[in-house]
C-alpha atoms as a PDB file:
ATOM      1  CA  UNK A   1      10.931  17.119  -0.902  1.00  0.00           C
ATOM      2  CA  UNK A   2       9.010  14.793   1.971  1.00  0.00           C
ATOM      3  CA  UNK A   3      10.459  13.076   3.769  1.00  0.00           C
ATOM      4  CA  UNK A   4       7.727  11.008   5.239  1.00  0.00           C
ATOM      5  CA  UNK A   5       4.018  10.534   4.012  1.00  0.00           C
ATOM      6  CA  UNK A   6       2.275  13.085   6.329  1.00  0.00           C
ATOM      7  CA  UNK A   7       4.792  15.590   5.313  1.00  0.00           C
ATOM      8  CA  UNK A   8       3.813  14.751   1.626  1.00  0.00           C
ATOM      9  CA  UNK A   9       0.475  14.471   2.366  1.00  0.00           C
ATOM     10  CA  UNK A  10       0.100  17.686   3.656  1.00  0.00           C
ATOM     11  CA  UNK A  11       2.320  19.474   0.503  1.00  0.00           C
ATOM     12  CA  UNK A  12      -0.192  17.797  -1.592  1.00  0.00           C
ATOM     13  CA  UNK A  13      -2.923  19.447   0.583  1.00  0.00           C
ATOM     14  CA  UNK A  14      -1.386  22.961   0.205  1.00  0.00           C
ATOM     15  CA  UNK A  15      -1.176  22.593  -3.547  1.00  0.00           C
ATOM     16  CA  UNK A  16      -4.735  21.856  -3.528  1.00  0.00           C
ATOM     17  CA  UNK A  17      -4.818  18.093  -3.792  1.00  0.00           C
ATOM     18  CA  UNK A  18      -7.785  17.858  -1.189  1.00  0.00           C
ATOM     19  CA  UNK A  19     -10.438  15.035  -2.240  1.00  0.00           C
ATOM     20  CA  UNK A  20      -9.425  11.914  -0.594  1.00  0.00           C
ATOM     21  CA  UNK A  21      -9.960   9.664  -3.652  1.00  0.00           C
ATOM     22  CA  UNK A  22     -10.284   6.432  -0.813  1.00  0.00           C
ATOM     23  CA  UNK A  23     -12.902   3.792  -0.426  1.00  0.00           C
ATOM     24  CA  UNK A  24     -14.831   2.805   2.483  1.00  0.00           C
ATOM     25  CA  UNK A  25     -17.486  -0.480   2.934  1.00  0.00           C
ATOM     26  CA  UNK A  26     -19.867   1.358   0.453  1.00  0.00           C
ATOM     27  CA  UNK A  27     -17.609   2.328  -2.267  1.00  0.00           C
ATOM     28  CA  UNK A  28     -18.112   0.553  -5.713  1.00  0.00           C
ATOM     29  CA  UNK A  29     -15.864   0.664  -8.675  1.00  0.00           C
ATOM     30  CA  UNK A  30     -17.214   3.454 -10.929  1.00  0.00           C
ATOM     31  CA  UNK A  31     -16.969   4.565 -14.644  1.00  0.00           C
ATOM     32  CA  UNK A  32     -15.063   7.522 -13.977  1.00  0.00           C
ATOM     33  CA  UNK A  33     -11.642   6.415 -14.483  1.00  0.00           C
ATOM     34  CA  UNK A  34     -11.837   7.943 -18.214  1.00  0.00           C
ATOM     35  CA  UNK A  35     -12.117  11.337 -16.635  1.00  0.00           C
ATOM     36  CA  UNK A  36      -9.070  10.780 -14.399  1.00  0.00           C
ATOM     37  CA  UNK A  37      -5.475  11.174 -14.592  1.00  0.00           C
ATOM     38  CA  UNK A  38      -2.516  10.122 -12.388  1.00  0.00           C
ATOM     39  CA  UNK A  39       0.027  13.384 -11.956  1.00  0.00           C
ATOM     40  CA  UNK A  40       2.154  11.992  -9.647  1.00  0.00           C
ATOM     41  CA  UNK A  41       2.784   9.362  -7.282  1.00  0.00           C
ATOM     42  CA  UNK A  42       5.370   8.440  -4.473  1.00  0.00           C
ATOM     43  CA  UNK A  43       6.121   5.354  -2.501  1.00  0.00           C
ATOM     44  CA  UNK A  44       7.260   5.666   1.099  1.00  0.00           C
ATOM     45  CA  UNK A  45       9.280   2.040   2.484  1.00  0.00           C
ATOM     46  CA  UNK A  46       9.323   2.488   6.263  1.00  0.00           C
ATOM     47  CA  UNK A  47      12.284   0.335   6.104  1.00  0.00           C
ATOM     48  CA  UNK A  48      11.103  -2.281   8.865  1.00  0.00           C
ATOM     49  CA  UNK A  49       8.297  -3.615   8.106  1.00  0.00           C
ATOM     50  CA  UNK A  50       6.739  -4.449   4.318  1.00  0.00           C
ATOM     51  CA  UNK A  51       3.401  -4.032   5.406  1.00  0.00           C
ATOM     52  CA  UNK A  52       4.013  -0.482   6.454  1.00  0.00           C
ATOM     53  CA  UNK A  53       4.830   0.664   2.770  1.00  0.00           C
ATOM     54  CA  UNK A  54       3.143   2.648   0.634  1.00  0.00           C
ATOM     55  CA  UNK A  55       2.667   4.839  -2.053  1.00  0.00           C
ATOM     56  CA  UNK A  56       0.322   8.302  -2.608  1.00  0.00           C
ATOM     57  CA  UNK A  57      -0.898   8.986  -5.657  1.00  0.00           C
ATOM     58  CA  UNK A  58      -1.775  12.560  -6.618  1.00  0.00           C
ATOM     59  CA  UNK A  59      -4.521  12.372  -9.216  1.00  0.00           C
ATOM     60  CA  UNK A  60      -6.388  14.958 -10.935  1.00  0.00           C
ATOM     61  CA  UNK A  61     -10.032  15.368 -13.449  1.00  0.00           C
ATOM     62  CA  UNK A  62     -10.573  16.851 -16.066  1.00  0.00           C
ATOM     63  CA  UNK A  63     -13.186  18.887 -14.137  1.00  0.00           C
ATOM     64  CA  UNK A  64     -10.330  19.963 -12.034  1.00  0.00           C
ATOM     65  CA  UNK A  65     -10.995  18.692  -8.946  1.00  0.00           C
ATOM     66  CA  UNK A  66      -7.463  17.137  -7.335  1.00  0.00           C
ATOM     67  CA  UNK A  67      -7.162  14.857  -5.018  1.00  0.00           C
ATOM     68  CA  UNK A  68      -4.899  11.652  -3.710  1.00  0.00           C
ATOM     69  CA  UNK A  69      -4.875   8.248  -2.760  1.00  0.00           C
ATOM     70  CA  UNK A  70      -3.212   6.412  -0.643  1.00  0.00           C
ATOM     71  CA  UNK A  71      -2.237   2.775  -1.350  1.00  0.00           C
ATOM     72  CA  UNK A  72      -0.602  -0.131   0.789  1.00  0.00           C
ATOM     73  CA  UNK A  73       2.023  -1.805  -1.152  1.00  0.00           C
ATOM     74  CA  UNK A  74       1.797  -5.042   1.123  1.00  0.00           C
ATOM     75  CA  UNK A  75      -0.528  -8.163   0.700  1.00  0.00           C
ATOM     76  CA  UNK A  76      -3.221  -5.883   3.056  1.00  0.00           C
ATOM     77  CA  UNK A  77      -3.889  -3.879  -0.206  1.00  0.00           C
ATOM     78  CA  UNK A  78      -7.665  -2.886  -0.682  1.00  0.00           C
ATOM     79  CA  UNK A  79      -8.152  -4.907  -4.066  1.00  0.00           C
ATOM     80  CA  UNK A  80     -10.810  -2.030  -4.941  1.00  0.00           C
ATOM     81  CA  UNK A  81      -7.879   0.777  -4.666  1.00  0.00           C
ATOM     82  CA  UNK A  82      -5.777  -1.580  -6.980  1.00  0.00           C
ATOM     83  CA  UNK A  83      -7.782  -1.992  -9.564  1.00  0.00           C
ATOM     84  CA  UNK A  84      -8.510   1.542  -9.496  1.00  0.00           C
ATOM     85  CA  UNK A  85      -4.952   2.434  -9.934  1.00  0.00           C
ATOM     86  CA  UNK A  86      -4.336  -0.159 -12.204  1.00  0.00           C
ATOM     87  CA  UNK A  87      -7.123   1.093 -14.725  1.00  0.00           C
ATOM     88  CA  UNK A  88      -5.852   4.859 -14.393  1.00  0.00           C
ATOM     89  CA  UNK A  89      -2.011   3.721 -15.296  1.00  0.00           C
ATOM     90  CA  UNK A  90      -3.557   1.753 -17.865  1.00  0.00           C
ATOM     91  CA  UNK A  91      -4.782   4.925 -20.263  1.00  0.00           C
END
């Protein structure tokens, strides 16, 4: 098991989880959510400071292309990421 997100990260990496399923200032919510699936997910709490959390989500297609995201669990989080996640945990 990880202990921290870079070790996790990079297990996730090894095990072929290699498309960084991010967003940058182009990014738009797409339609492709139906062809997605959440495997698993893990939240890391730093301990100190709540706007350090977060949580990595390992998510697969059913092309079979894996890949992760990674997801602040403060009041910083990108609201495009969250509804993302929210509409894959909502299948």
């Amino acid at each position: 098991m990880a202990k921290d997100l870079a070790d996790y990260q990079a297990e996730a990496i090894a095990n072929g989880y290699t498309h960084n399923f991010g967003f940058d200032e182009r990014s738009t919510p797409s339609n492709i959510e139906n062809k997605l699936r959440i495997v698993e997910y893990v939240s890391f709490d730093s301990g100190t400071d709540p706007g350090d959390d977060v949580t990595m989500y390992l998510i697969e297609s059913t092309s079979g292309l894996k890949g992760y995201l990674i997801l602040s669990d403060s009041f910083h989080a990108d609201p495009r990421k969250v509804a993302f996640i929210d509409a894959l945990l909502s299948r």
